[in-house]
N, C-alpha and C. Protein backbone atom coordinates (compact mmCIF):
# COMPACT_ATOMS: atom_id res chain seq x y z
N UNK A 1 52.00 -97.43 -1.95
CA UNK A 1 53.30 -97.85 -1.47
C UNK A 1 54.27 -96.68 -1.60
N UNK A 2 54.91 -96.34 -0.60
CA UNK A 2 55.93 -95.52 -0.43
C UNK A 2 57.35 -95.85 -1.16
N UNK A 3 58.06 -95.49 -1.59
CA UNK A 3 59.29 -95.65 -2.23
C UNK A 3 60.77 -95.12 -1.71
N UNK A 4 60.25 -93.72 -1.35
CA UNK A 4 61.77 -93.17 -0.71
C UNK A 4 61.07 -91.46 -0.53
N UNK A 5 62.13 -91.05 0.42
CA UNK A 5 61.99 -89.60 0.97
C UNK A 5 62.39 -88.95 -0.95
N UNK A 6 61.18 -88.32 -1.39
CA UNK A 6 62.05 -87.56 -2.33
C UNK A 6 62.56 -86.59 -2.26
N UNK A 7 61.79 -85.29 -1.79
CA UNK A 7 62.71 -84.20 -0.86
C UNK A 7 61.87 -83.65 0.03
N UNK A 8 62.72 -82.73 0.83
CA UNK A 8 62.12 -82.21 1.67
C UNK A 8 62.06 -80.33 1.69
N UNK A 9 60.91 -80.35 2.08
CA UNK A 9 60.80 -79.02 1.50
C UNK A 9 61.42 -77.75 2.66
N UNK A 10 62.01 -76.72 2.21
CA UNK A 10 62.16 -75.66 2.57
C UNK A 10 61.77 -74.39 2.55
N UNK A 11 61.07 -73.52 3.14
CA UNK A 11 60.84 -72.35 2.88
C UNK A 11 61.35 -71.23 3.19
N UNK A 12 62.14 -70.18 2.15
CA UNK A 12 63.23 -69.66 2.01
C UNK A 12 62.04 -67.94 1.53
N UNK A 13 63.12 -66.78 2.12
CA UNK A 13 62.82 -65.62 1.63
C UNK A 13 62.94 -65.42 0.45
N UNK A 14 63.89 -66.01 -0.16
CA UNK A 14 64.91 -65.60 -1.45
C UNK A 14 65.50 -66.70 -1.46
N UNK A 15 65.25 -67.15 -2.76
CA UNK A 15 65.77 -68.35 -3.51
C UNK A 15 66.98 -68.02 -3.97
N UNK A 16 67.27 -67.01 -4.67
CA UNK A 16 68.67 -66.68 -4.72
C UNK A 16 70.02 -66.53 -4.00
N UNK A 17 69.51 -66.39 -2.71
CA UNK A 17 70.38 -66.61 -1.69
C UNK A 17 70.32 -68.06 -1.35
N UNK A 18 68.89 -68.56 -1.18
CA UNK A 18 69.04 -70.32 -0.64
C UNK A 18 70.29 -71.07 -1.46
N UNK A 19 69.86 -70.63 -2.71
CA UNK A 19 70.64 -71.14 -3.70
C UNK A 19 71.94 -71.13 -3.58
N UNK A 20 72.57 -70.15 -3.10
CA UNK A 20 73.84 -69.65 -3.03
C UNK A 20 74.46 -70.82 -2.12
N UNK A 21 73.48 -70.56 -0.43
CA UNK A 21 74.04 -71.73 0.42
C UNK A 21 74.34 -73.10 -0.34
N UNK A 22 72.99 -73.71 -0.56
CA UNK A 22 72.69 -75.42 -1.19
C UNK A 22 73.49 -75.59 -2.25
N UNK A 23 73.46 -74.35 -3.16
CA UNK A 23 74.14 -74.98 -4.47
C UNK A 23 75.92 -74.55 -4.42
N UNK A 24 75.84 -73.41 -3.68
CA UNK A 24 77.63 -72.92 -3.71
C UNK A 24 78.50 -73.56 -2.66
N UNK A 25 77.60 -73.48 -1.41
CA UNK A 25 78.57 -74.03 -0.09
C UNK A 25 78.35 -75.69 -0.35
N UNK A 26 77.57 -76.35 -0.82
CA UNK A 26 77.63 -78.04 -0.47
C UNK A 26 77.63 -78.50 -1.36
N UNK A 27 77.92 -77.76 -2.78
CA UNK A 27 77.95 -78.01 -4.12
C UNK A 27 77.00 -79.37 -4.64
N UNK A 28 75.52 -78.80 -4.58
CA UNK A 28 74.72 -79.65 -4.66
C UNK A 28 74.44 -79.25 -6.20
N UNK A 29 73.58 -79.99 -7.06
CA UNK A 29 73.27 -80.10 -8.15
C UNK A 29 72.05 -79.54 -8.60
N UNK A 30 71.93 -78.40 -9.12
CA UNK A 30 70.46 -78.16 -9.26
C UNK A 30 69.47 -78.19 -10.73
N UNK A 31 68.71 -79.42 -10.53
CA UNK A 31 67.74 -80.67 -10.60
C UNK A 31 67.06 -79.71 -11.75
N UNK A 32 66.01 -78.93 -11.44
CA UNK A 32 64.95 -78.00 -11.42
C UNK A 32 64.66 -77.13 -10.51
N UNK A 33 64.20 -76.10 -12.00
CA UNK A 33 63.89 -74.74 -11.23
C UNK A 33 62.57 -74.28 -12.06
N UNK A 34 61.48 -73.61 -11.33
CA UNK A 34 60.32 -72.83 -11.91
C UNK A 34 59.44 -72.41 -11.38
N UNK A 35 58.53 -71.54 -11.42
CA UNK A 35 57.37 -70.79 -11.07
C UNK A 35 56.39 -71.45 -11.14
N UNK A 36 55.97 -71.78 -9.71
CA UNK A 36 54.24 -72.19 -9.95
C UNK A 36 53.64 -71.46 -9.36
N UNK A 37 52.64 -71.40 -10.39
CA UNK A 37 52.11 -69.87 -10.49
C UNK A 37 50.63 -70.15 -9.39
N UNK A 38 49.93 -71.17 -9.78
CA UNK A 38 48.66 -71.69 -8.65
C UNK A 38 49.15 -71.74 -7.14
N UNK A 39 50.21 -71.96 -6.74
CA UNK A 39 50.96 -72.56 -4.85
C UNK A 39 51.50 -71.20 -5.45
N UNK A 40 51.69 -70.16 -6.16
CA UNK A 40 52.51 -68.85 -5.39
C UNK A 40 53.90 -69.15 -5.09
N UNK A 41 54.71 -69.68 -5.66
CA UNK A 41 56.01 -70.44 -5.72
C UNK A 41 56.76 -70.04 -6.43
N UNK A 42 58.00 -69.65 -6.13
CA UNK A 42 59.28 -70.13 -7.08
C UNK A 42 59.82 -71.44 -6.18
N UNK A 43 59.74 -72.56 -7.30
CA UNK A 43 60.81 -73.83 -6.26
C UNK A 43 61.85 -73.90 -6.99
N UNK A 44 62.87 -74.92 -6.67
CA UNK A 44 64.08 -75.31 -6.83
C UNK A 44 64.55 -76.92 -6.64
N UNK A 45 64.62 -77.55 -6.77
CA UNK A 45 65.34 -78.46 -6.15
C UNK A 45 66.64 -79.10 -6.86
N UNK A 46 66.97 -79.56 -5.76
CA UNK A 46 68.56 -80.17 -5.78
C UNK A 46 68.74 -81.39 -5.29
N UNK A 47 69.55 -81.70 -6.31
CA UNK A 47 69.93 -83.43 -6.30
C UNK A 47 70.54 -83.70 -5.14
N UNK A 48 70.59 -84.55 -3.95
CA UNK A 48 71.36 -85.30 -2.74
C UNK A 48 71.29 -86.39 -3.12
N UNK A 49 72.22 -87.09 -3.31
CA UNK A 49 71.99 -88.51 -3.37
C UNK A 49 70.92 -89.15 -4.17
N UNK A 50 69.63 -90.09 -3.70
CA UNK A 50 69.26 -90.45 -4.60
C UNK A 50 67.66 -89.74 -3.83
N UNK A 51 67.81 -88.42 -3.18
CA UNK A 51 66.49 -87.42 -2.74
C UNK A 51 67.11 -86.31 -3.12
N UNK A 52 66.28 -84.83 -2.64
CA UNK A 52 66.07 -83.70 -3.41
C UNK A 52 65.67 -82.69 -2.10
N UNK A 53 65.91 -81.50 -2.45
CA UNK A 53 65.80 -80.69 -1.33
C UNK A 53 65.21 -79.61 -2.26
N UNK A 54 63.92 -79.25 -2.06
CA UNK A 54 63.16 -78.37 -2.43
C UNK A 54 62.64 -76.42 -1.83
N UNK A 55 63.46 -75.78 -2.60
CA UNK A 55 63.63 -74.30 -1.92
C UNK A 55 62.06 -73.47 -2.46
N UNK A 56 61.98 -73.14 -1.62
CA UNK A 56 60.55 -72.30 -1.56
C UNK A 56 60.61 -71.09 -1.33
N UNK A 57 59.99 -70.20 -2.59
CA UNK A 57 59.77 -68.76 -2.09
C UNK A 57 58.59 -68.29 -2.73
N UNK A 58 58.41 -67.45 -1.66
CA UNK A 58 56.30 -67.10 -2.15
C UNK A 58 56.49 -66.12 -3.23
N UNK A 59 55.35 -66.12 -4.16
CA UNK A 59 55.54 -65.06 -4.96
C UNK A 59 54.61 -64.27 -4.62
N UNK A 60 54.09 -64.50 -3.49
CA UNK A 60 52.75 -63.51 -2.73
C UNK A 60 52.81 -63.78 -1.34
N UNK A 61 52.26 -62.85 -0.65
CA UNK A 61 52.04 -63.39 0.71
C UNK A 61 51.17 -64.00 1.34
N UNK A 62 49.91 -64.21 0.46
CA UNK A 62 48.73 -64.87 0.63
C UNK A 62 48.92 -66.29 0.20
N UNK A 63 50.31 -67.08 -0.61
CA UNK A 63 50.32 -68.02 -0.66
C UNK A 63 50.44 -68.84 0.50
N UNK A 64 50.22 -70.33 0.70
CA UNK A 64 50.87 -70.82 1.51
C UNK A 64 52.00 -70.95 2.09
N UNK A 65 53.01 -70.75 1.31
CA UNK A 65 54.23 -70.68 1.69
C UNK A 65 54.56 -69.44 2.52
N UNK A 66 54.01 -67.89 1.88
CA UNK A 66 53.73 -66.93 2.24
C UNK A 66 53.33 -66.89 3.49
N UNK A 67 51.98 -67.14 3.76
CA UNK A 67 51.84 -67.50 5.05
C UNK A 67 52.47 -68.21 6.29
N UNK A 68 53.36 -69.31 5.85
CA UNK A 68 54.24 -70.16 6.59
C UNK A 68 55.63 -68.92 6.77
N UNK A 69 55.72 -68.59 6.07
CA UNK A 69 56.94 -67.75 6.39
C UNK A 69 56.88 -66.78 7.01
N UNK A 70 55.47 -65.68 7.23
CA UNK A 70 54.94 -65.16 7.81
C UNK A 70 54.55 -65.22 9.95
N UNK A 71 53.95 -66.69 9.89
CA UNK A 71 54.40 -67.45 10.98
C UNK A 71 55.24 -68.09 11.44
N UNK A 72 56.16 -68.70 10.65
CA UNK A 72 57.63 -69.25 11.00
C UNK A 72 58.39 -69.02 11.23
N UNK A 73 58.37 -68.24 9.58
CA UNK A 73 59.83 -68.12 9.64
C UNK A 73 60.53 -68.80 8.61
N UNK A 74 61.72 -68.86 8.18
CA UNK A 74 62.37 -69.83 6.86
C UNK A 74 62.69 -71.08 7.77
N UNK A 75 62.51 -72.23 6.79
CA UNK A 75 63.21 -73.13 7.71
C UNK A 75 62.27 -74.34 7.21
N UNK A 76 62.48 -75.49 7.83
CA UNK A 76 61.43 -76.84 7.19
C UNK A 76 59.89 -76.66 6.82
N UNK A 77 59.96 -76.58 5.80
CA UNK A 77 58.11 -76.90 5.34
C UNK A 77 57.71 -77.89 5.36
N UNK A 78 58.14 -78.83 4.11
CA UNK A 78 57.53 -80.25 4.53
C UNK A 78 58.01 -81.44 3.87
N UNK A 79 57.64 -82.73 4.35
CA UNK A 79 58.71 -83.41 3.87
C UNK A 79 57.75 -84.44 2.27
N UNK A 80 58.35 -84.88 1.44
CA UNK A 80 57.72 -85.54 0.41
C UNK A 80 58.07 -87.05 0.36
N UNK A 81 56.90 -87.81 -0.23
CA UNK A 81 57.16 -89.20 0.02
C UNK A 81 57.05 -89.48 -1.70
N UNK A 82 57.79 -90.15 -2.51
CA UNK A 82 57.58 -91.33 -3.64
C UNK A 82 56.43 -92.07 -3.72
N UNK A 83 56.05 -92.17 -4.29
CA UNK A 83 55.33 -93.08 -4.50
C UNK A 83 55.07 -93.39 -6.39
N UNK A 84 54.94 -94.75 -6.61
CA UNK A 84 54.58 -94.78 -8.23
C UNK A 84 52.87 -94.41 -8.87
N UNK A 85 52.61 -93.75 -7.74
CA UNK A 85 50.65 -94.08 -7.98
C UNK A 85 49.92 -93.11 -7.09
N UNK A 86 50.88 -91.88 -6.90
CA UNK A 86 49.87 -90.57 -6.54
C UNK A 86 48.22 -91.06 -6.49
N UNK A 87 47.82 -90.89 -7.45
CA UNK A 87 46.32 -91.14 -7.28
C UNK A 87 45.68 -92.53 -6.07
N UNK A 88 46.67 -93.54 -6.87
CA UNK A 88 46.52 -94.33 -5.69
C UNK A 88 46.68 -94.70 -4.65
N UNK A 89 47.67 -93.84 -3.96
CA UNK A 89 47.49 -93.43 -2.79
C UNK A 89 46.83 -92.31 -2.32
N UNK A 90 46.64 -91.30 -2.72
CA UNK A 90 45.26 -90.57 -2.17
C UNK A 90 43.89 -91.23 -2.17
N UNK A 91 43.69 -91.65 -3.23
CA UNK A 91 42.39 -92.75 -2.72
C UNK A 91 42.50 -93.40 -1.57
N UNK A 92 43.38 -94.42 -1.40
CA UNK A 92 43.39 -95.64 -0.39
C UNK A 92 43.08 -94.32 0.88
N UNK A 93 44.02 -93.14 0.96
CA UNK A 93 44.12 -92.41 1.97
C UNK A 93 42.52 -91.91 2.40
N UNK A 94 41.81 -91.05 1.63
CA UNK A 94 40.40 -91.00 1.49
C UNK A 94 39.66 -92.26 1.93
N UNK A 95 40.12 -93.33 1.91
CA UNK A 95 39.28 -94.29 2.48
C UNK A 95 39.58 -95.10 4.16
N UNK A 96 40.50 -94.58 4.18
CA UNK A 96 41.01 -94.51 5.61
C UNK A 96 40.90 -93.48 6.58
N UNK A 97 40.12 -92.30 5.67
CA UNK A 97 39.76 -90.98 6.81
C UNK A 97 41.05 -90.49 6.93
N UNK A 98 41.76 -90.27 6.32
CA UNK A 98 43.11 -89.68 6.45
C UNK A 98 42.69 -87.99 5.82
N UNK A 99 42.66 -86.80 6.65
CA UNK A 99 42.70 -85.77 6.63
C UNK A 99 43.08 -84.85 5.45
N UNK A 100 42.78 -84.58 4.08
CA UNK A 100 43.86 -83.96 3.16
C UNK A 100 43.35 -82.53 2.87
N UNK A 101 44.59 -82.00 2.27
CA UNK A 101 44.73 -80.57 1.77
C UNK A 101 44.03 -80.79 0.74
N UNK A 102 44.72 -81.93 -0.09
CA UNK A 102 44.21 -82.06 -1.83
C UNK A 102 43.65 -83.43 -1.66
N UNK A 103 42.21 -82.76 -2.85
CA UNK A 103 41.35 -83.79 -2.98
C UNK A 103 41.89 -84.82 -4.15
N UNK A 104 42.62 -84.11 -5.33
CA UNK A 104 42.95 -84.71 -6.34
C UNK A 104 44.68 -84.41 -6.56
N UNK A 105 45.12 -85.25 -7.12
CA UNK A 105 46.82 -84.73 -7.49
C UNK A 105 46.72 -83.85 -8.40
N UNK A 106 47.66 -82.88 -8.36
CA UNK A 106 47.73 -81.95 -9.10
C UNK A 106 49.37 -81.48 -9.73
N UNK A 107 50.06 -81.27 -10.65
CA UNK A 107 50.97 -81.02 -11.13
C UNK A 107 51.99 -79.65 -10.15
N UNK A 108 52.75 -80.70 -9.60
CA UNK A 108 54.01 -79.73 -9.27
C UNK A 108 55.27 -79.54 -9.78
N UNK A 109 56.13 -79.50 -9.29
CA UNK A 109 57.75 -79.58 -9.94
C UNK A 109 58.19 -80.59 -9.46
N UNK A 110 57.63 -81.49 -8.71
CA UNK A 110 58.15 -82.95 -8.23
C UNK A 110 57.15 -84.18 -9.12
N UNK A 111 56.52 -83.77 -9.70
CA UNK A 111 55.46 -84.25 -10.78
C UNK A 111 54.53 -84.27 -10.64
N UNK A 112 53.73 -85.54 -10.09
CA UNK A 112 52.19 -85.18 -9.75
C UNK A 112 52.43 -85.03 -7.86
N UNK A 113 51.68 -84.25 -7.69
CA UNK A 113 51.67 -84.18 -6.16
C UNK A 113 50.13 -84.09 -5.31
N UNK A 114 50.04 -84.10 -3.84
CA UNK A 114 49.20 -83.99 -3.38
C UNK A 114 49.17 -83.76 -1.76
N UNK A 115 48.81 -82.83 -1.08
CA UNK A 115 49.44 -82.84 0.37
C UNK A 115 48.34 -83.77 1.37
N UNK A 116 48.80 -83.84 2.66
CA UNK A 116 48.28 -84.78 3.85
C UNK A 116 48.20 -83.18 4.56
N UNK A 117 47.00 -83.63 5.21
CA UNK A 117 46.90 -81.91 5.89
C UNK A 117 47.84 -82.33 7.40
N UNK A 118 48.47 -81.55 7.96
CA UNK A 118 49.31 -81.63 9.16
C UNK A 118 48.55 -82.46 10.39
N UNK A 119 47.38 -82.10 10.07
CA UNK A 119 46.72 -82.68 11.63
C UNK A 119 46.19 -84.30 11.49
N UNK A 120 46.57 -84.66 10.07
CA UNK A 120 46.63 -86.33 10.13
C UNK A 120 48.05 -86.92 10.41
N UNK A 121 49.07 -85.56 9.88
CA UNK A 121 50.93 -86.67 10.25
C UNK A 121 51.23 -85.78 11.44
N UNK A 122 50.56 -85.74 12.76
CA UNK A 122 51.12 -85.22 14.08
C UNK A 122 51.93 -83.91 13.61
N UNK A 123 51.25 -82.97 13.12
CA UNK A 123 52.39 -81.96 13.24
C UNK A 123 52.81 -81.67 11.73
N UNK A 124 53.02 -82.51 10.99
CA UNK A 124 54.07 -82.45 9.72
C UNK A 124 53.31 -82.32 8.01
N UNK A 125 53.61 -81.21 7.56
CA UNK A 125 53.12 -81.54 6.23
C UNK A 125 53.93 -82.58 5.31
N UNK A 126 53.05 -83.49 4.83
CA UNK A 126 53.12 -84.51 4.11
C UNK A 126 53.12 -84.10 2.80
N UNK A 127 54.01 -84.48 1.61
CA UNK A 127 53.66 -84.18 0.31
C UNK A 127 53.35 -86.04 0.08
N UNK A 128 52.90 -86.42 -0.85
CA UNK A 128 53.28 -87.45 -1.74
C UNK A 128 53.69 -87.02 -3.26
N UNK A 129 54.32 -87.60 -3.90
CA UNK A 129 54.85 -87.37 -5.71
C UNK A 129 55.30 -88.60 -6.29
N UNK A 130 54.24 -88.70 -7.26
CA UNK A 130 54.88 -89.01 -8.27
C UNK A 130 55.33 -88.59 -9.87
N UNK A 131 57.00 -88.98 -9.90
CA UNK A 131 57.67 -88.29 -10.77
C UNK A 131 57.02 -88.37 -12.15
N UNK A 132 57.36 -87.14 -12.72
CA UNK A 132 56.89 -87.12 -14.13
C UNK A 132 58.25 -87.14 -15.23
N UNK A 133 58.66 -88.33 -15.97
CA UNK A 133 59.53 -88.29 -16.73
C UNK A 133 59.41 -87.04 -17.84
């Protein structure tokens, strides 16, 4: 079961500048910040309301993000869904033939996470998360 958009991701050259925009010009709140070191990441996110806007910058170019920015460009990565039961929704998903990046959830900065590969959501990377108090 889905719960709410938690954020949506961005992929940014420089977090220090993203930051500047999100957190100085719209005086957004910033949530969390840290290095994940496995996805090649510095993220960020920031409080909106009762979702989160997640800033992305590669710490390599061979990361994914790296790569997306490489072909993109900065700009929407992908969007994340709530859920209370990560695991249990990747299962149900696995049993519906639903396409994934990740076989198992794995620990992000949005808590447990797990992606939908693009070519099951038309186009769109899918996160799911669930939060880790």
């Amino acid at each position: 079961m889905i719960d709410k958009i938690h954020h949506i991701g961005i992929a940014v050259r420089s977090l220090d500048e993203a930051l500047e925009f999100y957190r100085d010009t719209f005086g957004l709140h910033l949530h969390a910040q840290d290095t994940i070191e496995d996805q090649g990441v510095k993220a960020a996110l920031l409080t909106i309301g009762q979702s989160e806007i997640e800033l992305l910058e590669p710490t390599r170019p061979d990361s994914a993000v790296g790569r997306f920015l490489e072909r993109k460009g900065e700009g929407l990565h992908h969007i994340c869904f709530q859920t209370p039961d990560v695991d249990g929704e990747l299962e149900a998903l696995k049993q519906k033939g639903v396409e994934l990046v990740d076989q198992h959830p794995r620990r992000g900065i949005a808590g447990m996470i797990c992606f939908l590969h693009p070519k099951a959501s038309k186009g769109v990377l899918v996160e799911l998360a669930t939060p880790i108090d």
